[in-house]
Protein backbone atom coordinates (compact mmCIF):
# COMPACT_ATOMS: atom_id res chain seq x y z
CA UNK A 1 -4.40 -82.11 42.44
CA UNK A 2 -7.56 -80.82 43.85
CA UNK A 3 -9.93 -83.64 43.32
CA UNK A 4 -13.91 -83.27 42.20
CA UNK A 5 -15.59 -82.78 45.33
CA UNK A 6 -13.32 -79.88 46.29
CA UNK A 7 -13.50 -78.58 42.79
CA UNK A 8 -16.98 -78.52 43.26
CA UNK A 9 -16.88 -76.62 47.00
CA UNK A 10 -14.47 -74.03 45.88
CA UNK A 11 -16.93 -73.11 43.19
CA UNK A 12 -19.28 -73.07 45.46
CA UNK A 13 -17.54 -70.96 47.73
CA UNK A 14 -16.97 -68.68 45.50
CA UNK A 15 -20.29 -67.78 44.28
CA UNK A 16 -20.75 -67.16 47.91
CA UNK A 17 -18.40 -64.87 48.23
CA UNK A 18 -19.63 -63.19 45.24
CA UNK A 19 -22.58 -62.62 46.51
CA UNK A 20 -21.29 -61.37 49.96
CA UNK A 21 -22.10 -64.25 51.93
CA UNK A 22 -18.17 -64.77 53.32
CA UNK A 23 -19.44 -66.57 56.59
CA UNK A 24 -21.40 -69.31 54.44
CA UNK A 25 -18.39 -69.64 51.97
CA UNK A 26 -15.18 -69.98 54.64
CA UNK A 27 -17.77 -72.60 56.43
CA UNK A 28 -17.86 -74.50 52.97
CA UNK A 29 -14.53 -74.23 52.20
CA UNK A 30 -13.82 -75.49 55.89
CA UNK A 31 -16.03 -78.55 55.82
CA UNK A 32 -19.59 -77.13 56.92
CA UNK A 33 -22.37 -76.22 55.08
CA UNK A 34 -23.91 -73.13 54.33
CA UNK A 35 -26.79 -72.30 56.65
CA UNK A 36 -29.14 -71.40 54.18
CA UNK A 37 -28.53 -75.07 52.41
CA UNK A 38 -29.15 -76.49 55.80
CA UNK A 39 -32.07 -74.95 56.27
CA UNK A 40 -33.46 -76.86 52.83
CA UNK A 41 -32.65 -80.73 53.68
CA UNK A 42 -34.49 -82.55 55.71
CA UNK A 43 -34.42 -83.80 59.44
CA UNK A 44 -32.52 -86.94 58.53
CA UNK A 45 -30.11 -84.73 56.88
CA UNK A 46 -26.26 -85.18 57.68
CA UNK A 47 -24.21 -81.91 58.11
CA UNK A 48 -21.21 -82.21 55.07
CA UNK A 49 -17.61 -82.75 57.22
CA UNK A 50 -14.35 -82.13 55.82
CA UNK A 51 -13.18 -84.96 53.47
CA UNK A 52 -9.99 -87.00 54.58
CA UNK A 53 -8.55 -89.13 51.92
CA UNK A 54 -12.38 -88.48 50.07
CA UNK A 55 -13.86 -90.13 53.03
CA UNK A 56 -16.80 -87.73 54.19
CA UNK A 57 -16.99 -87.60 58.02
CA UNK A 58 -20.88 -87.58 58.35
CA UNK A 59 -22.73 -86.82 61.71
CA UNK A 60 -26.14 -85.87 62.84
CA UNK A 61 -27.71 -82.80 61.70
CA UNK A 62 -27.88 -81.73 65.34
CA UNK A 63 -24.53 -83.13 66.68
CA UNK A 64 -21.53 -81.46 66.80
CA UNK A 65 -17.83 -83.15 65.58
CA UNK A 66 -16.95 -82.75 69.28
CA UNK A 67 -18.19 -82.13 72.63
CA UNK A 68 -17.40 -78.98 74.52
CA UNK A 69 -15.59 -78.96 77.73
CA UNK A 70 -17.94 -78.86 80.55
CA UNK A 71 -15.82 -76.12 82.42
CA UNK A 72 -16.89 -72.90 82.54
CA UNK A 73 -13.60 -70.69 81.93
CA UNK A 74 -13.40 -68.33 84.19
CA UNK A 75 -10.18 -65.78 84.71
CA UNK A 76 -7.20 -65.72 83.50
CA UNK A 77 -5.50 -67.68 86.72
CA UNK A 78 -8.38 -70.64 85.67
CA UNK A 79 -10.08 -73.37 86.91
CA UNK A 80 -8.49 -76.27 87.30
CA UNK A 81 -9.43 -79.95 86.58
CA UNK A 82 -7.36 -83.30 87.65
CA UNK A 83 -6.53 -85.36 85.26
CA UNK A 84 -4.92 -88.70 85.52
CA UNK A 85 -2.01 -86.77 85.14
CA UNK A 86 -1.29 -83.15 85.26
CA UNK A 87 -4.28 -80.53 85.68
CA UNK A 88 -6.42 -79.07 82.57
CA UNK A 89 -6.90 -75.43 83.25
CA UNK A 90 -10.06 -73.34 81.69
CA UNK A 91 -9.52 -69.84 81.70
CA UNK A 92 -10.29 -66.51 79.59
CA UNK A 93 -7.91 -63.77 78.58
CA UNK A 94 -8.70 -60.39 77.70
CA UNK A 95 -6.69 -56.89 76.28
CA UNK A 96 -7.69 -53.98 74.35
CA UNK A 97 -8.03 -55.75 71.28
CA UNK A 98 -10.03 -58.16 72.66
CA UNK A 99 -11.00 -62.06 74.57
CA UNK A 100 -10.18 -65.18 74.14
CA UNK A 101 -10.80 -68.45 76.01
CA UNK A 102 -8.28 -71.09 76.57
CA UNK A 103 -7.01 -74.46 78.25
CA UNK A 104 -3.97 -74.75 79.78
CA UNK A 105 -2.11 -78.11 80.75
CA UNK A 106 -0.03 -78.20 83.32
CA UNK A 107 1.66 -81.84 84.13
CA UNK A 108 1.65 -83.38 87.26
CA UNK A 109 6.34 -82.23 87.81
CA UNK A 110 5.07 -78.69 87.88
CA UNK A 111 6.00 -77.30 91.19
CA UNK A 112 6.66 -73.48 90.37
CA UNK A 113 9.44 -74.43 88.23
CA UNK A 114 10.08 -72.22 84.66
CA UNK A 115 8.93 -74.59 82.36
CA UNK A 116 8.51 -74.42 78.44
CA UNK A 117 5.56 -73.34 77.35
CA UNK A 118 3.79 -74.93 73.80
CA UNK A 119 1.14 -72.80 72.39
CA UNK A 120 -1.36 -75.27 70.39
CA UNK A 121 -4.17 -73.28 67.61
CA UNK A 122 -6.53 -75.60 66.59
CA UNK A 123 -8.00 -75.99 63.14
CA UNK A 124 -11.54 -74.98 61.89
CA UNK A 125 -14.57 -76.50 63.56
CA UNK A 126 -12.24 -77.75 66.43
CA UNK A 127 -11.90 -76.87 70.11
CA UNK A 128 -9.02 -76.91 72.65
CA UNK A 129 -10.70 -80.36 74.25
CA UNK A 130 -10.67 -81.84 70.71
CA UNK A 131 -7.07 -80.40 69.09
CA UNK A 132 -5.54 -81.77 73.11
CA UNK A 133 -7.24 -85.47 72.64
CA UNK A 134 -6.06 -85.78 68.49
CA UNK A 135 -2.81 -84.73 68.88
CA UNK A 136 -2.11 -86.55 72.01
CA UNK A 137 0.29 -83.29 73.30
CA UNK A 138 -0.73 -83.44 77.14
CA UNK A 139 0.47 -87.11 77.69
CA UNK A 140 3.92 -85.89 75.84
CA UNK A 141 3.85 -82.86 78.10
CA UNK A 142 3.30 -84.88 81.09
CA UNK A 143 6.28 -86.90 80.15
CA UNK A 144 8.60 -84.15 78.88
CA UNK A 145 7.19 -81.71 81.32
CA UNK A 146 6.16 -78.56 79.43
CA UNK A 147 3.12 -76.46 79.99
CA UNK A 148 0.70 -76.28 76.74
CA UNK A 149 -1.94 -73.41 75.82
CA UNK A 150 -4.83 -74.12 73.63
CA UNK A 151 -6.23 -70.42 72.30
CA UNK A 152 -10.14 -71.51 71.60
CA UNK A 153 -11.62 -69.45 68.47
CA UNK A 154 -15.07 -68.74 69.13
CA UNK A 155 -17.55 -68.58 66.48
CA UNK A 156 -18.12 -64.94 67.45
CA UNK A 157 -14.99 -64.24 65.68
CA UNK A 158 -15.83 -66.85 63.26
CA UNK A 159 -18.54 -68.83 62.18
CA UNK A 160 -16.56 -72.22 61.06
CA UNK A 161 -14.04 -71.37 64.68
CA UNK A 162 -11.17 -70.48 61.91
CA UNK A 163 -8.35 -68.78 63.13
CA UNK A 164 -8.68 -65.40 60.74
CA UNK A 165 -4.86 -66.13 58.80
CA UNK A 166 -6.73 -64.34 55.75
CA UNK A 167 -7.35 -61.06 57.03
CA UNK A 168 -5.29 -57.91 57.13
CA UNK A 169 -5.93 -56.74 60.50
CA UNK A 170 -5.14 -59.99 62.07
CA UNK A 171 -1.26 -60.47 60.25
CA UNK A 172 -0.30 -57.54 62.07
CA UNK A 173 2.18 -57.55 65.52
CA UNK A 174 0.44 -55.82 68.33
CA UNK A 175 -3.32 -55.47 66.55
CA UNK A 176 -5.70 -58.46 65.69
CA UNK A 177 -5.77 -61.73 66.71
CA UNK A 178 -1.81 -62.05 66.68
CA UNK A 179 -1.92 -59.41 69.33
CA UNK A 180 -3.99 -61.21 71.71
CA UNK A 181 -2.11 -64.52 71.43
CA UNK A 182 1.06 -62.80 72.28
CA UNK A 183 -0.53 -61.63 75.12
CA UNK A 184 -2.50 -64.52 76.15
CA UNK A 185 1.19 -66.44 76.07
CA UNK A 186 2.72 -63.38 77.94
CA UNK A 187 0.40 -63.53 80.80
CA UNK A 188 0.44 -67.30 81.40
CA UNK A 189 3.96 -66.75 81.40
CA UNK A 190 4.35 -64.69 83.75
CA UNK A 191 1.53 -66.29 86.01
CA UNK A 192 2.86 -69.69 86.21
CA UNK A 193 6.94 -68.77 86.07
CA UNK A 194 7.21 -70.05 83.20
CA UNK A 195 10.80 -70.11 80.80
CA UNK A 196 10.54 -66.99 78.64
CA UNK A 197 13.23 -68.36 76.35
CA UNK A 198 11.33 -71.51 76.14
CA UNK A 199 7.82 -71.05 74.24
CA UNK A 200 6.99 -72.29 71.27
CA UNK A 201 3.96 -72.69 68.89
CA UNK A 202 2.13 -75.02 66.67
CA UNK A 203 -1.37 -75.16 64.86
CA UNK A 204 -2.97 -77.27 62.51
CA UNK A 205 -4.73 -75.80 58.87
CA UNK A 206 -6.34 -72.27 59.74
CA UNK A 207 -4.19 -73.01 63.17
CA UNK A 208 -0.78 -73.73 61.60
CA UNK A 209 -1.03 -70.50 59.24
CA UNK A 210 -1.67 -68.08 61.92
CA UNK A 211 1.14 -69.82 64.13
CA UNK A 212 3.57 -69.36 61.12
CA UNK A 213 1.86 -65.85 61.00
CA UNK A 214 2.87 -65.09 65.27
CA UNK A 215 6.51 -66.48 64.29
CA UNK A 216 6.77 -63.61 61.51
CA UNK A 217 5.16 -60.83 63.58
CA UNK A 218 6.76 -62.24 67.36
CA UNK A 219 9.57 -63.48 66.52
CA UNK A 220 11.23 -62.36 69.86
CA UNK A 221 8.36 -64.21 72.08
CA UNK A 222 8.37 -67.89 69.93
CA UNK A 223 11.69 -69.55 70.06
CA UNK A 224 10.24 -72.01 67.38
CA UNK A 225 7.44 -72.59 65.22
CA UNK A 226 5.69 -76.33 64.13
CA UNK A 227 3.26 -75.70 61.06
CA UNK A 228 0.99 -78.76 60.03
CA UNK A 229 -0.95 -78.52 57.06
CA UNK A 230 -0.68 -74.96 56.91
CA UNK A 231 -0.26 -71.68 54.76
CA UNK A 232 1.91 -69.10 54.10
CA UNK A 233 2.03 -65.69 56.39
CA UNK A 234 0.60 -62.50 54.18
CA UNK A 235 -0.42 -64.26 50.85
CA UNK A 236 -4.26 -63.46 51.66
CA UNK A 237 -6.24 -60.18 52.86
CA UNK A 238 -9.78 -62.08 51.81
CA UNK A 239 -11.71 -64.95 51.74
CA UNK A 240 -11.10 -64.78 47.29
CA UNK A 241 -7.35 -64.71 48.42
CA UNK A 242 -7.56 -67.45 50.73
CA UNK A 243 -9.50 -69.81 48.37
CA UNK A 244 -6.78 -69.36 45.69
CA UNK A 245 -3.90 -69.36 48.26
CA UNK A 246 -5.38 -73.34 49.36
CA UNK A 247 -6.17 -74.39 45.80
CA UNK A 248 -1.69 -73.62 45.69
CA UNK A 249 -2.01 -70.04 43.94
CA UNK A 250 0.68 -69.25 41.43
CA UNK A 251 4.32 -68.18 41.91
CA UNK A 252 6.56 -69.27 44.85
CA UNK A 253 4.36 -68.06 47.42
CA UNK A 254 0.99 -68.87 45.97
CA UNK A 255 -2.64 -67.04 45.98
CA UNK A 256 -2.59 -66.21 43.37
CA UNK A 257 0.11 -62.91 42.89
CA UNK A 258 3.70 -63.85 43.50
CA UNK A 259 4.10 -60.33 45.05
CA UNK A 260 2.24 -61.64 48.09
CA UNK A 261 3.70 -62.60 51.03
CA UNK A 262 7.11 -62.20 49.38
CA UNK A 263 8.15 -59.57 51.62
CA UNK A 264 7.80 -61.73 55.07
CA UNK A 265 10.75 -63.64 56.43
CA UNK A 266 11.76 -64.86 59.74
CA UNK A 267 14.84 -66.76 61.22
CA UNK A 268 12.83 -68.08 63.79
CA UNK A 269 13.34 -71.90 63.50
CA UNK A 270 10.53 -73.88 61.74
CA UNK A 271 9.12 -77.59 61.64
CA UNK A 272 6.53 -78.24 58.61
CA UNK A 273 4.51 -81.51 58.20
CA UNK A 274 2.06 -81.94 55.01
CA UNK A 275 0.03 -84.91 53.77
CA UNK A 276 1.29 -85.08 50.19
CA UNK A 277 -2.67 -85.71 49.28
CA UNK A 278 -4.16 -83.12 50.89
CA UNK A 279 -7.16 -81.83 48.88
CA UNK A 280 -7.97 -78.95 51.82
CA UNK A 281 -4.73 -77.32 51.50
CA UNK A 282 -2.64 -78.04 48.52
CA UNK A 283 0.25 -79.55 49.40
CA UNK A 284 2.13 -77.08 47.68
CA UNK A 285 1.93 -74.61 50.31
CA UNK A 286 4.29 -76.85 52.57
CA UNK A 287 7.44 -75.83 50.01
CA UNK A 288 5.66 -71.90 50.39
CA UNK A 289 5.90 -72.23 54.31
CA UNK A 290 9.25 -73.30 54.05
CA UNK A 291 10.23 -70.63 51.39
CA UNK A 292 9.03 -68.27 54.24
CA UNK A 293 11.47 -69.44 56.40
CA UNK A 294 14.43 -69.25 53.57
CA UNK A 295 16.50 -67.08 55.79
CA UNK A 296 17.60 -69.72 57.94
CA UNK A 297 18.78 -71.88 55.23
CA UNK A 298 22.61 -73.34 55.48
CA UNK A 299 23.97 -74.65 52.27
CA UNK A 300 23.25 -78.03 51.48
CA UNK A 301 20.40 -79.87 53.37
CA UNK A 302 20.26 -83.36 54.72
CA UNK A 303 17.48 -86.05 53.25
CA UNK A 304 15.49 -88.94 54.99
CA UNK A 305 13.10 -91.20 53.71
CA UNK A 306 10.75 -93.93 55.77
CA UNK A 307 7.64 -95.46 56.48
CA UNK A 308 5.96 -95.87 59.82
CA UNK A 309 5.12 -99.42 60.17
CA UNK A 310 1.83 -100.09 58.98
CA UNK A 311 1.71 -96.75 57.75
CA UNK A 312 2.74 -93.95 55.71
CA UNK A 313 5.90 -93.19 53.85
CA UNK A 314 7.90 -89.81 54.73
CA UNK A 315 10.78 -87.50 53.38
CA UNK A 316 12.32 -85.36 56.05
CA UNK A 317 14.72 -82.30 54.37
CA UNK A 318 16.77 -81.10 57.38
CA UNK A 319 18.66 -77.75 57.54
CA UNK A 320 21.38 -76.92 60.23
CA UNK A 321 21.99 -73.59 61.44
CA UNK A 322 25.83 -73.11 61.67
CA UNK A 323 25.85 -74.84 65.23
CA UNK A 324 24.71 -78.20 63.59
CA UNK A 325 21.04 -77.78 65.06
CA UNK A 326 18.49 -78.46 63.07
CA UNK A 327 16.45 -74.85 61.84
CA UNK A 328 14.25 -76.16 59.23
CA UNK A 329 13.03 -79.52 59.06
CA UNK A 330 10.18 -80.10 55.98
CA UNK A 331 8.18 -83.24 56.66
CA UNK A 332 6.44 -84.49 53.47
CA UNK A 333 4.08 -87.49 54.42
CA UNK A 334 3.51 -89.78 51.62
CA UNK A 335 -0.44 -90.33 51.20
CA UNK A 336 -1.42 -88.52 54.17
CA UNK A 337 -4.81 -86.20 53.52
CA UNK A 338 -5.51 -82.72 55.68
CA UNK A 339 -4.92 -84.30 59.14
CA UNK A 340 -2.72 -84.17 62.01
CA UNK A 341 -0.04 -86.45 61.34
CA UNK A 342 0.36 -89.81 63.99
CA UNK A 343 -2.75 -88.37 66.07
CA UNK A 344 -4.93 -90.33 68.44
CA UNK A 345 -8.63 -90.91 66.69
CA UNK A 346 -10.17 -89.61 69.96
CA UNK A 347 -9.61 -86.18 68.36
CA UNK A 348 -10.59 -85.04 65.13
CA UNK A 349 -8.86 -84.45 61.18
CA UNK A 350 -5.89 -87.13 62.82
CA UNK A 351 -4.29 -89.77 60.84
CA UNK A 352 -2.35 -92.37 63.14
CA UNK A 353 -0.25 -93.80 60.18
CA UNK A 354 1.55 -90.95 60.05
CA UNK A 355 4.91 -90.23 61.54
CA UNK A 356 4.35 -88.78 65.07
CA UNK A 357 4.14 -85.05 64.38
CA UNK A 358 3.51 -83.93 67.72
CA UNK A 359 6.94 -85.99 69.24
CA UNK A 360 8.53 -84.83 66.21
CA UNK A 361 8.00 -80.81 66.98
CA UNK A 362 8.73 -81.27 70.68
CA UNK A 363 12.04 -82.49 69.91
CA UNK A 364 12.25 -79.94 67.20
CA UNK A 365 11.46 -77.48 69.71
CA UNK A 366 13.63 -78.33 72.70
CA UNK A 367 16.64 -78.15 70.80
CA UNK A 368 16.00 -73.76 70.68
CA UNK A 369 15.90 -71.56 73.35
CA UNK A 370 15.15 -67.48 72.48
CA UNK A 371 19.06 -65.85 72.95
């Protein structure tokens, strides 16, 4: 169930919309506060965070939940920092439709090689810098040697950095934002010599429903998808249809109208994790993801239950394509708010009692290669 303080935000948020304000209600609904309410409280103020597990997150008034990268992105070949490691690449991508920044990891075993490539979309109010140090993916990369992408959102596009899942003219294939991702991925590609039938992506909220959206619209460019805490493709062309599609909507696909996103399917194979408590995205919409994905499914399914050692609980339903691979693997983690599941706390919305989501999708992903 939603719990009171959400209750209390979506209402919010949707006297907002009401009265046309759509950037101060998606920054409420995503863990900020309206401007205009900012504006009223006092120095000493905190600015509201999301709520994990009911905890509020508070900072200063004047901080931010992370720092920016001090690089200066530059082209689209970027400017490369040493880590301990590999290098962290800052770069910027443009097309017709329009520019993006990004990071780009590349470990230390890259010599020219074709590697995989992981595409990583952060969640609202995050950054590249911030989604890279919660989920911990560069030190896996280092070790498994892939190449990872982190797309940053600007607040240009949108004022709470949300990846714009909710709008019709960014769920299309070649238009929107879906258009320059695939393009962004295309171009490091093809820069670096990278393994065309290797690339996946992965996001996390806002993140993880435009990722499943690029594996509906792309599904010849992503060889596999990993959706955390994320939404259905299509079931939302506003910010009224987004609040009801995260409050779990009606019908099988939720916001609200069964009709919506019913028509969307892809057999491109799919990983889903969900924090069975998740008051920022009903948990609900992990069984709509997966419903999404329905095409894929072999008879019968394989079930797994544990608990992480000190931690949460988890059910794992597996489904094998006819090779005996797994296709669709649903992770439900048992007490687990809206947070990246096993993350590092050096990034933010993680929770390191989880099961390790992001070793989880790489193997996931490694197993499938585009034919």
């Amino acid at each position: 169930m939603i719990d009171a303080t959400m209750s209390k935000r979506m209402e919010e948020a949707t006297r907002l919309t009401r009265a046309g304000k759509l950037h101060e209600a998606m920054a409420l609904l995503q863990g900020g506060e309206p401007e205009a309410r900012r504006e009223e409280t006092s120095e000493n103020a905190y600015r509201g965070g999301d709520t994990i597990d009911g905890t509020w997150q508070v900072v200063d008034k004047d901080d931010t939940v992370t720092k920016p990268t001090s690089e200066a992105p530059t082209s689209a070949s970027g400017h490369a920092r040493q880590t301990n490691a590999g290098a962290f690449t800052a770069g910027s991508f443009s097309n017709r439709v329009g520019t993006r920044d990004y990071k780009l990891y590349i470990p230390s075993g890259y010599h020219g090689q074709a590697l995989p490539l992981v595409v990583m979309l952060h969640g609202c109010t995050q950054n590249p810098d911030d989604f890279a140090a919660g989920t911990d993916m560069n030190r896996l990369a280092e070790e498994q040697l892939c190449c990872v992408l982190y797309p940053a959102q600007p607040m240009t596009a949108n004022n709470s950095k949300c990846w714009n899942w909710f709008k019709a003219e960014d769920q299309q294939r070649e238009g929107g934002e879906p258009a320059i991702l695939a393009g962004m991925t295309r171009q490091i590609i093809a820069t670096y010599g990278l393994d065309a039938s290797r690339v996946y992506v992965a996001g996390l909220s806002a993140g993880a429903a435009m990722a499943t959206t690029l594996a509906m619209t792309y599904p010849d460019l992503f060889a596999a998808v990993g959706v955390h805490s994320g939404l259905p493709h299509g079931v939302a062309q506003s910010l009224p249809d987004a609040l009801g599609a995260m409050q779990g909507g009606t019908g099988p696909l939720g916001g609200g109208n069964q009709a919506k996103g019913a028509g969307w399917a892809s057999n491109v194979p799919a990983i889903i994790f969900h924090g069975d408590r998740d008051t920022t995205v009903h948990p609900s919409n992990g069984d709509r993801v997966a419903a999404q994905y329905s095409t894929s499914h072999q008879a019968g399914a394989t079930v797994e239950k544990g608990k992480v050692a000190n931690g949460h609980g988890y059910t794992c339903t597996t489904y094998h394509n006819a090779k005996g691979v797994p296709h669709l693997e649903q992770w439900r983690v048992h007490g687990a708010g809206h947070a990246w599941s096993g993350g590092s706390t050096k990034g933010s919305y993680t929770d390191p009692k989880g099961p390790n989501a992001t070793k989880e999708m790489l193997r996931f992903f490694f197993q499938h290669r585009q034919a």
